[in-house]
Structures are given as structure tokens and as C-alpha cells.
C-alpha atoms as a PDB file:
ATOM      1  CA  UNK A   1       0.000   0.000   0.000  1.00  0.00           C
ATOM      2  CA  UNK A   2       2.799   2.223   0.637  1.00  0.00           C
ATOM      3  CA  UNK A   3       4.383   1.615  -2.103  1.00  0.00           C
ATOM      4  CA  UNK A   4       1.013   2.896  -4.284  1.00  0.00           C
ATOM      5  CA  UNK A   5       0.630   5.617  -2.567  1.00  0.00           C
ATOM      6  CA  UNK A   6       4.245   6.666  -3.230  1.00  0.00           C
ATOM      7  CA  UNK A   7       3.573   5.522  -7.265  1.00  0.00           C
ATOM      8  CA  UNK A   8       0.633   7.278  -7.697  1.00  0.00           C
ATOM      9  CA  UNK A   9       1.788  10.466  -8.081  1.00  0.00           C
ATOM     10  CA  UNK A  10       4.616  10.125  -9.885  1.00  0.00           C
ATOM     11  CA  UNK A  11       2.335   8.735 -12.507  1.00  0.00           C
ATOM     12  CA  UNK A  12      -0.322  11.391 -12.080  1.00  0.00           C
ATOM     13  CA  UNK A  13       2.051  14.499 -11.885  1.00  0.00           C
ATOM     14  CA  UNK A  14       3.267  14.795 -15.374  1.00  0.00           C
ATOM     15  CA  UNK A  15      -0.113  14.599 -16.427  1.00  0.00           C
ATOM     16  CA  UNK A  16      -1.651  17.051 -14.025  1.00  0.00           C
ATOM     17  CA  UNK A  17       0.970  19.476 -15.429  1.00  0.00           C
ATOM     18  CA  UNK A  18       0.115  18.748 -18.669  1.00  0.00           C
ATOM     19  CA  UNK A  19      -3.789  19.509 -17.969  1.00  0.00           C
ATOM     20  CA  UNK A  20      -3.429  22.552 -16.067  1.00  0.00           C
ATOM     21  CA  UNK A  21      -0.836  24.061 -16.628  1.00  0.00           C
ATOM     22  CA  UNK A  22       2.752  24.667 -14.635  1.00  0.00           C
ATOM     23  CA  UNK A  23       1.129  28.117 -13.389  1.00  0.00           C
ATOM     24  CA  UNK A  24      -2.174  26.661 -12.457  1.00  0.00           C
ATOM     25  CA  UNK A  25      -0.513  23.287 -10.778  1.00  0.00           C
ATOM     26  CA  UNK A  26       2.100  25.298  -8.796  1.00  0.00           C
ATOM     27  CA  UNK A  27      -0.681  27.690  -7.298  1.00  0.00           C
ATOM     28  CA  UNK A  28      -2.421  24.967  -6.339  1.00  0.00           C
ATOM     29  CA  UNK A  29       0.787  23.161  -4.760  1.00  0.00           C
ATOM     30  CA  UNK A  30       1.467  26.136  -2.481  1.00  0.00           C
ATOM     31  CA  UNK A  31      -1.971  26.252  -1.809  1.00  0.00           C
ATOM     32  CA  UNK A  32      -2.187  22.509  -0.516  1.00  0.00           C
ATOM     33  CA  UNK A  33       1.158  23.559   1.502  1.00  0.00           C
ATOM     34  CA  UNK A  34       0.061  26.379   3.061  1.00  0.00           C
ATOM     35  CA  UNK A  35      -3.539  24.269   4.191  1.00  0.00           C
ATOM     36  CA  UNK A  36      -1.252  21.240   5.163  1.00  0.00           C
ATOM     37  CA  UNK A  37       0.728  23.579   8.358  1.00  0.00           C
ATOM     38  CA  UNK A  38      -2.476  24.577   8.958  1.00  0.00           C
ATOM     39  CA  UNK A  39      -4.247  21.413   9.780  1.00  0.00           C
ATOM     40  CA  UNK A  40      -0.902  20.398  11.740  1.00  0.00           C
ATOM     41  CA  UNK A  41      -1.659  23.365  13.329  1.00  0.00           C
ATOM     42  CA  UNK A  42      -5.301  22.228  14.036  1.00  0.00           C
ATOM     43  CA  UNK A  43      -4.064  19.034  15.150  1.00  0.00           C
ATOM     44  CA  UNK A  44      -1.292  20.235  17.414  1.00  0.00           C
ATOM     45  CA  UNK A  45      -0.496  15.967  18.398  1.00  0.00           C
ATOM     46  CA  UNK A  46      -4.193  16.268  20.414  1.00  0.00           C
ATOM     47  CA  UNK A  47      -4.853  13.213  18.715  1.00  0.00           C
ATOM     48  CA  UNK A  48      -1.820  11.344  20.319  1.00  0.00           C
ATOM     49  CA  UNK A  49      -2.524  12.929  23.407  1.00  0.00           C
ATOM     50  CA  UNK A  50      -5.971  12.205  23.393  1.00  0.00           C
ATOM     51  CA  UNK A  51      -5.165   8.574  23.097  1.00  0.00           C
ATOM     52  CA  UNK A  52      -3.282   8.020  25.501  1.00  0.00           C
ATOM     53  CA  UNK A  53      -5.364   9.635  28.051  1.00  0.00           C
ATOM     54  CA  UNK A  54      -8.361   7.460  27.341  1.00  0.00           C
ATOM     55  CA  UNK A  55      -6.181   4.781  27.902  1.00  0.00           C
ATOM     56  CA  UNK A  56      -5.473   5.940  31.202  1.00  0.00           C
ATOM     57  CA  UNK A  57      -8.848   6.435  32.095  1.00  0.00           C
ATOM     58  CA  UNK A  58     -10.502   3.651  29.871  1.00  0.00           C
ATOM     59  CA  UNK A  59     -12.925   2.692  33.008  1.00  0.00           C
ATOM     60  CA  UNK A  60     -13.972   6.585  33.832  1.00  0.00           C
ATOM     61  CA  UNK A  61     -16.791   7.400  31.645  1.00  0.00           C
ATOM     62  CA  UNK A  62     -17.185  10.738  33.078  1.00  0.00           C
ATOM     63  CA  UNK A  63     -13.493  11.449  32.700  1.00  0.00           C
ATOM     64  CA  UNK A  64     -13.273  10.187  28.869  1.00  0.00           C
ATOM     65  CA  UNK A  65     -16.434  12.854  28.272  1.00  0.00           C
ATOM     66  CA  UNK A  66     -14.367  15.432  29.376  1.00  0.00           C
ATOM     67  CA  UNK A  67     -11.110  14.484  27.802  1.00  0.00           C
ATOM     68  CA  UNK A  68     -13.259  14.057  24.311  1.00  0.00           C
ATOM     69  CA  UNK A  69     -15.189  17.482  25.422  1.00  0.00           C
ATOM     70  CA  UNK A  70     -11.907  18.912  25.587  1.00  0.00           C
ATOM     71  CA  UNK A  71     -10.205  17.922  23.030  1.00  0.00           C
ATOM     72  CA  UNK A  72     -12.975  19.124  20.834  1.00  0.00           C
ATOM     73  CA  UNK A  73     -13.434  22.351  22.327  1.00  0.00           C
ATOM     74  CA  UNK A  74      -9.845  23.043  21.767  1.00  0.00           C
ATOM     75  CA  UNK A  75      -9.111  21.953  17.900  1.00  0.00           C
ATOM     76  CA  UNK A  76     -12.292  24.279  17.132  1.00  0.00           C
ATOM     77  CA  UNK A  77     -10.602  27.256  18.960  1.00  0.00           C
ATOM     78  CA  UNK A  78      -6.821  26.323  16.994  1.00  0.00           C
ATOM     79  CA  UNK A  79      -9.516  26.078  13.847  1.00  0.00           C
ATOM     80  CA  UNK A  80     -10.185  29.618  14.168  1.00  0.00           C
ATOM     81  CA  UNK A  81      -7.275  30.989  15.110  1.00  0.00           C
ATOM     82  CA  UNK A  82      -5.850  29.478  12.271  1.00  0.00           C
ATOM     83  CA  UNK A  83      -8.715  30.850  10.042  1.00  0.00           C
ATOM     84  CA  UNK A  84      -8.173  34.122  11.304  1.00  0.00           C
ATOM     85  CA  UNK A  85      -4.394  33.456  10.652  1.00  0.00           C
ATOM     86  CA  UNK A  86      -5.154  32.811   7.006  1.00  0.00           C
ATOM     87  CA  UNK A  87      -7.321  35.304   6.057  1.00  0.00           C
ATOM     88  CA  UNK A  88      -4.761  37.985   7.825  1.00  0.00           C
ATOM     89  CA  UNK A  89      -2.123  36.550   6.213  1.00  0.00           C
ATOM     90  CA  UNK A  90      -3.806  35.907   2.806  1.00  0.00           C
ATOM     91  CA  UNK A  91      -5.460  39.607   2.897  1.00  0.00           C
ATOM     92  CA  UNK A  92      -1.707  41.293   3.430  1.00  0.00           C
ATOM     93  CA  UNK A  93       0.388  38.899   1.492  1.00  0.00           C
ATOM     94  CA  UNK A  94      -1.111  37.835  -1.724  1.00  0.00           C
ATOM     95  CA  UNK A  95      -2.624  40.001  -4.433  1.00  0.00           C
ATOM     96  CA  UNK A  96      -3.131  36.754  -6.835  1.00  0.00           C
ATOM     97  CA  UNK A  97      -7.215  36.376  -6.338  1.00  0.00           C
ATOM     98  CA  UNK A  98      -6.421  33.403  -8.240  1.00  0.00           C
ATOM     99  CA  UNK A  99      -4.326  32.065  -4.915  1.00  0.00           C
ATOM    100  CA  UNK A 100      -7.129  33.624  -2.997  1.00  0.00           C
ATOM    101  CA  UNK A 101      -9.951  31.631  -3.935  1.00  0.00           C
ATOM    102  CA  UNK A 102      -8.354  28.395  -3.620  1.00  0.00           C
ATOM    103  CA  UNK A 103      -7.394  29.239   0.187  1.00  0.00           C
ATOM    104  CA  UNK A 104     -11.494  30.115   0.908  1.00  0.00           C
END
């Protein structure tokens, strides 16, 4: 399986380059880099962490509800932070509406 999804796209980028363009495949590369630090952002290892405390606590019903509660609660905040983030960054920075429109 790993070795597919490593294949893949060496077979797919040549003709995605072809298709769109080296201007229209290279906006949307730094577009799908700039969303990818985002959404490490977003998950800031809370899904590791979350993990593991369930484990702890795998017999505490009332405990897991808060730890999920939590957990929740705070990858919606890093969500909009990291919205607002964007949209600061994307309003200063970049004058290519083209970019623009694939970030929103």
C-alpha cells in the first residue's frame, strides 16, 4: 500500500501538469502547503494525546467525556485561530485572487 501511494503520483504528476498548466498546478501546490501547516496546526499531536489519556482512564466514563469534550473544544478554537491566521495573512500577502480563492 505504501508503495502505491508513493507511485501514484509520480504517474499522475506529469499529467496534471500537462492539464493545467505549470502556473495553475504550482498555485495549487502552495496552496495545498500552506492548508497542510495549517491542519498540523489544528491538530497540534491532540490526537496522540488524546489517546493516551483514554487509555489511562478507559474505566472513567465521566473522565473520557471530558477528555473528548476537551479535546474538541480546543481543535475548534486552533480552527479559528488558524482561520483568522489565514485570512490575515492571505489579505496582506497575496494580491493573486487566483491564490485567494483556492485558500477560501
Amino acid at each position: 500500500m505504501q508503495f502505491f501511494n508513493l507511485f501514484i503520483p509520480l504517474l499522475t504528476l506529469p499529467f496534471l501538469t500537462h492539464v493545467l498548466g505549470i502556473e495553475k498546478f504550482g498555485l495549487i501546490a502552495f496552496a495545498t502547503a500552506i492548508i497542510g501547516y495549517f491542519t498540523l496546526l489544528c491538530d497540534y499531536g491532540l490526537s496522540l494525546k488524546g489517546t493516551q489519556d483514554i487509555s489511562c482512564h478507559r474505566d472513567n466514563f465521566i473522565k473520557i467525556s471530558h477528555i473528548v469534550s476537551t479535546i474538541i473544544t480546543l481543535k475548534i478554537f486552533l480552527l479559528f485561530l488558524s482561520l483568522v491566521i489565514l485570512l490575515t495573512l492571505s489579505l496582506f500577502i497575496t494580491t493573486d485572487y487566483q491564490l485567494y480563492g483556492l485558500l477560501f
